[in-house]
Every structure is written in structure tokens, then in C-alpha cells.
N, C-alpha and C. Protein backbone atom coordinates (compact mmCIF):
# COMPACT_ATOMS: atom_id res chain seq x y z
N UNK A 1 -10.92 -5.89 -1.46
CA UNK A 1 -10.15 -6.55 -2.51
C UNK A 1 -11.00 -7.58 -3.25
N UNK A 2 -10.57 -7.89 -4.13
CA UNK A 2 -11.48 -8.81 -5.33
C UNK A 2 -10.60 -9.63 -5.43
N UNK A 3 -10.66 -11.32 -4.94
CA UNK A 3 -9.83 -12.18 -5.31
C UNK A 3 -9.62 -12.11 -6.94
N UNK A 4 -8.32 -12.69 -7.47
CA UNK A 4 -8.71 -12.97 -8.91
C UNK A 4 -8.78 -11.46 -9.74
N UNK A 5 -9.04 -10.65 -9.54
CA UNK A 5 -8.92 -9.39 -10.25
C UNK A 5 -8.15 -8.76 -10.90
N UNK A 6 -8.00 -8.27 -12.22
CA UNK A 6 -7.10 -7.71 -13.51
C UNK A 6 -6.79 -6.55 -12.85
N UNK A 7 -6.95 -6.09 -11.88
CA UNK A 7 -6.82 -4.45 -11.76
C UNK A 7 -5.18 -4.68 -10.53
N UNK A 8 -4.08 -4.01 -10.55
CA UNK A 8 -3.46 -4.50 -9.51
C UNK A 8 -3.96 -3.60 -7.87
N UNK A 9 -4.49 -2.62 -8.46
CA UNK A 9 -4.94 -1.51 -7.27
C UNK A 9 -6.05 -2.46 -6.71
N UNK A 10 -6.55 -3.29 -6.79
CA UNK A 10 -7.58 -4.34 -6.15
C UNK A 10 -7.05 -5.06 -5.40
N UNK A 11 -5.57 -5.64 -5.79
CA UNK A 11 -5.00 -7.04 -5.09
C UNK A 11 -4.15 -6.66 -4.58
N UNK A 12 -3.49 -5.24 -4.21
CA UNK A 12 -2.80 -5.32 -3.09
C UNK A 12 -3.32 -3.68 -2.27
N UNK A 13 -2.50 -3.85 -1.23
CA UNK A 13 -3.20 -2.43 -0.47
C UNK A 13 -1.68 -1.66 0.05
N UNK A 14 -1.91 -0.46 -0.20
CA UNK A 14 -0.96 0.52 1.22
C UNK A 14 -1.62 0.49 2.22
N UNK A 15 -0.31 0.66 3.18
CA UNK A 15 -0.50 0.70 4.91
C UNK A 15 -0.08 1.84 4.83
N UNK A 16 -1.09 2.91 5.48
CA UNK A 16 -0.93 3.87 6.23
C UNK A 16 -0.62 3.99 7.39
N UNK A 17 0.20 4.82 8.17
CA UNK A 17 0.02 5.11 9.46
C UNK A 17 1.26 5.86 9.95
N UNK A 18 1.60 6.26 10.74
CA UNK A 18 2.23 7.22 11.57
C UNK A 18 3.83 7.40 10.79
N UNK A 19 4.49 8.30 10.33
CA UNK A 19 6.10 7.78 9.66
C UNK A 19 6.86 7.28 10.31
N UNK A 20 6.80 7.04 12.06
CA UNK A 20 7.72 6.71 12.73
C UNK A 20 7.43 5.23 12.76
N UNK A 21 6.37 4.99 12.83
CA UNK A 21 5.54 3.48 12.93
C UNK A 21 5.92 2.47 11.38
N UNK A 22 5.51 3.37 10.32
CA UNK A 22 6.28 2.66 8.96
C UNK A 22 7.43 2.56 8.76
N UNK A 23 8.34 3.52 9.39
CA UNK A 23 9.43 3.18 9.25
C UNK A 23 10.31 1.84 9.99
N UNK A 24 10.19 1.94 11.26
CA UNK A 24 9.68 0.73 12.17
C UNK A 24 9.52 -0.68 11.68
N UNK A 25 8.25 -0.37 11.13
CA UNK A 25 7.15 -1.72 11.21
C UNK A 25 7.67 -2.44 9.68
N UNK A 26 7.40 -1.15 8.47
CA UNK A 26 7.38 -1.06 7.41
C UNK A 26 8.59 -0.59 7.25
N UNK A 27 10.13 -1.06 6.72
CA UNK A 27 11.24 -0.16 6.24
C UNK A 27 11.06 -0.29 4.88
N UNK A 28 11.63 0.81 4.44
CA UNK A 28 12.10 0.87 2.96
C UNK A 28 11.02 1.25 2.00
N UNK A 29 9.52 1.52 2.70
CA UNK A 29 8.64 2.25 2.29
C UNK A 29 7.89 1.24 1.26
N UNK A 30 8.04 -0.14 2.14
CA UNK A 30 7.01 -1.70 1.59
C UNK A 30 5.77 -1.37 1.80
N UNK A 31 5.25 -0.34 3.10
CA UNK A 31 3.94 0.00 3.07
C UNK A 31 3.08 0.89 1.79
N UNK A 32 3.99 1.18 0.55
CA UNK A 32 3.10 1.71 -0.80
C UNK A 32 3.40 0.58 -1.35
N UNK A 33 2.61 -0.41 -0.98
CA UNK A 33 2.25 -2.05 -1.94
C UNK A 33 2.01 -1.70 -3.09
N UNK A 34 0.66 -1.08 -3.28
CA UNK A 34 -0.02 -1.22 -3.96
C UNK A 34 0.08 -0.07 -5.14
N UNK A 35 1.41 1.27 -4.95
CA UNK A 35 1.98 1.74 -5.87
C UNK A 35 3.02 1.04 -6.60
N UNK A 36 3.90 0.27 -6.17
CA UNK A 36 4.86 -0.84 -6.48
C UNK A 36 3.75 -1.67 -7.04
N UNK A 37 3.01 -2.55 -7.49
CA UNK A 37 2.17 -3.35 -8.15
C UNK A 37 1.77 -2.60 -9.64
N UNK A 38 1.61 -1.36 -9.05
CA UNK A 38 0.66 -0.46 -10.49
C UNK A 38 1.52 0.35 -11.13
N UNK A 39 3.44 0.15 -11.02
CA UNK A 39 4.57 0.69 -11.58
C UNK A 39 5.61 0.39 -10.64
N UNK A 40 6.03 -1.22 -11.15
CA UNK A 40 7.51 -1.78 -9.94
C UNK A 40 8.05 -1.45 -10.27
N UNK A 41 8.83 -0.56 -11.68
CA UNK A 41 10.03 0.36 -11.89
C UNK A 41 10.46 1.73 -10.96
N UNK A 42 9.37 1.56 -10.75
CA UNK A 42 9.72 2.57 -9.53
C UNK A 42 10.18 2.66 -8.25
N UNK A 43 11.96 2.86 -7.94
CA UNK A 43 12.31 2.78 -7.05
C UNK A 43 11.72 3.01 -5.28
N UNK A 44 11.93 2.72 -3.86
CA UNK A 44 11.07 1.98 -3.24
C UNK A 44 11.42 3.87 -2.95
N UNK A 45 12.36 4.77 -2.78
CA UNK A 45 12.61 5.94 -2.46
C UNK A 45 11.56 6.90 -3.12
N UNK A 46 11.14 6.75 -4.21
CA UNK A 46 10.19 7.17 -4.93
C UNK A 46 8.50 7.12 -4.96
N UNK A 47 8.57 5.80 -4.03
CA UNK A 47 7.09 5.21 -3.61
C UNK A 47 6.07 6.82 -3.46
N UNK A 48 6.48 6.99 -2.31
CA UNK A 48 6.03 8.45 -1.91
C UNK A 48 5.02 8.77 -2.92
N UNK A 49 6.23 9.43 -3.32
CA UNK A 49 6.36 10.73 -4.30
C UNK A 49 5.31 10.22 -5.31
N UNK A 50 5.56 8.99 -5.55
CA UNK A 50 5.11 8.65 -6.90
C UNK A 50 3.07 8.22 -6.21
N UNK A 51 2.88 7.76 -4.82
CA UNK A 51 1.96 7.82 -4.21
C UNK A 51 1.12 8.86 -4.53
N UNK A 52 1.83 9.92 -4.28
CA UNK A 52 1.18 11.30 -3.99
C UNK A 52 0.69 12.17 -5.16
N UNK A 53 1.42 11.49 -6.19
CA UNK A 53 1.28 11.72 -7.72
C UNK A 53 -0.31 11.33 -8.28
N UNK A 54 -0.19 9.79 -7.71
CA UNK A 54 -1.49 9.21 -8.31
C UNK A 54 -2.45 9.85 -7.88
N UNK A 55 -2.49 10.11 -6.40
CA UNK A 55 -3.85 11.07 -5.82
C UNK A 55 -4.15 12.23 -6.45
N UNK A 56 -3.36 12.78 -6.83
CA UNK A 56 -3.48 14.08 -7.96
C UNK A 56 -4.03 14.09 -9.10
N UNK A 57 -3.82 12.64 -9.37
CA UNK A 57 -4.45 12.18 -10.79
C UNK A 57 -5.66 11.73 -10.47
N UNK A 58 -6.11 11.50 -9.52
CA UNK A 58 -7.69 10.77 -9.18
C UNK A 58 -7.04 9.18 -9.61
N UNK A 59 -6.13 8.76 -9.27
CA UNK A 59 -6.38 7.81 -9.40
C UNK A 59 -6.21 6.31 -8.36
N UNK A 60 -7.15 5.97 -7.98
CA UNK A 60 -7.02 5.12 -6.25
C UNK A 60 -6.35 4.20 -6.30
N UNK A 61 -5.88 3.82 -4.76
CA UNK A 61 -5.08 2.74 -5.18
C UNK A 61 -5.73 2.45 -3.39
N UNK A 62 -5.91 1.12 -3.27
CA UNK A 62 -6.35 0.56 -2.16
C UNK A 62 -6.03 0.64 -0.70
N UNK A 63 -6.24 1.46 -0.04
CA UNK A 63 -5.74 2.18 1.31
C UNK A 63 -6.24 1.60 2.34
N UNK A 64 -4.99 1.76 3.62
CA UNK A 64 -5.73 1.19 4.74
C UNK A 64 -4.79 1.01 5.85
N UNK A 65 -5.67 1.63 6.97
CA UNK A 65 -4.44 2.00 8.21
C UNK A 65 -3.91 0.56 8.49
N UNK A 66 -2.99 1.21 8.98
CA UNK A 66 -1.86 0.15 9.58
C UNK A 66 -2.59 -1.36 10.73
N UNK A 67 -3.63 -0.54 12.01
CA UNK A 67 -4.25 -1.35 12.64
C UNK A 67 -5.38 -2.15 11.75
N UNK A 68 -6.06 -1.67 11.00
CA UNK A 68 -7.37 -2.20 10.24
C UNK A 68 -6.09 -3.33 9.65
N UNK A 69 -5.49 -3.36 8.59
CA UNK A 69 -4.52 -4.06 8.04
C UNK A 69 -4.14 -5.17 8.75
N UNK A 70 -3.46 -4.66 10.35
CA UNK A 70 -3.06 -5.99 11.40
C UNK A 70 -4.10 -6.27 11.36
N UNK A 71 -5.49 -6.10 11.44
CA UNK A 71 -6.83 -7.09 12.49
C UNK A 71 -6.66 -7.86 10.99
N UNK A 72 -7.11 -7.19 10.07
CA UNK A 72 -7.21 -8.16 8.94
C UNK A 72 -6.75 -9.35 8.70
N UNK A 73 -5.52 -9.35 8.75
CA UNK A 73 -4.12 -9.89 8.74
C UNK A 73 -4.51 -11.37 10.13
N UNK A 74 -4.64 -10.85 11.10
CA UNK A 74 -4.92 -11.81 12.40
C UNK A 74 -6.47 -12.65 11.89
N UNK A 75 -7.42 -11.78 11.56
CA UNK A 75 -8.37 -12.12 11.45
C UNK A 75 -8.47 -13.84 10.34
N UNK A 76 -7.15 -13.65 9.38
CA UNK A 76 -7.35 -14.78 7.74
C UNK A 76 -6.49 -15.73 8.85
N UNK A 77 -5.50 -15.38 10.10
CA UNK A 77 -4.96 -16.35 10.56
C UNK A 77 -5.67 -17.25 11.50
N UNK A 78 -6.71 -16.75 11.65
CA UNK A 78 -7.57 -17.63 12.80
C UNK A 78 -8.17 -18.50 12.02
């Protein structure tokens, strides 16, 4: 990520990881951050879909498993 950055696919990230685990951990499908940033009209049911869209298009959006994410996450709290 790039503090400060114009791009929103820079400043936030999806959590990947298992559907039983996002659903869980992540409800309501908060783990496509970083599709919600780059089109919040888009309902959270749609995330997906609309995820799976962009990859088709070549177009990235900042990824990253669920554990890498927690260490991260622990890591800014220490």
C-alpha cells in the first residue's frame, strides 16, 4: 500500500480466504474492501460478482490472505 495515494486499489485491500472463514470472520462480504472503495454503489451482495468482473478486466485491486492480513494487522499494533 502507498500511504497518501490517488489510486483507491492502493489504500485498501481484500481478504481472501476460505468462504466458511469470511463468512465467520468477515460477514456481509466486508472482505472485498477494496472493490467497495473502487465502486461503493455497489451493493455488498454484488461484491463478488463485481470482484470477479474486475479480474476479467485485468484490472487489480490489492489482495491478501486472511492470515498475512491478521499478522499485518498485529504487527502496526505492537
Amino acid at each position: 500500500p502507498i500511504q497518501n495515494a490517488q489510486s483507491p486499489e492502493l489504500l485498501s485491500r481484500s481478504i481472501r480466504g476460505p468462504k466458511w472463514l469470511m463468512s465467520i470472520v468477515l460477514p456481509l462480504d466486508i472482505n472485498f474492501h477494496a472493490e467497495h472503495h473502487l465502486d461503493s454503489s455497489v451493493p455488498h451482495y454484488w461484491l463478488k460478482t463485481y470482484a470477479e468482473d474486475l479480474e476479467k478486466k485485468a484490472k487489480p485491486v490489492w489482495k491478501e490472505g486472511y492470515f498475512m492480513a491478521l499478522k499485518a494487522l498485529f504487527k502496526k499494533a505492537i
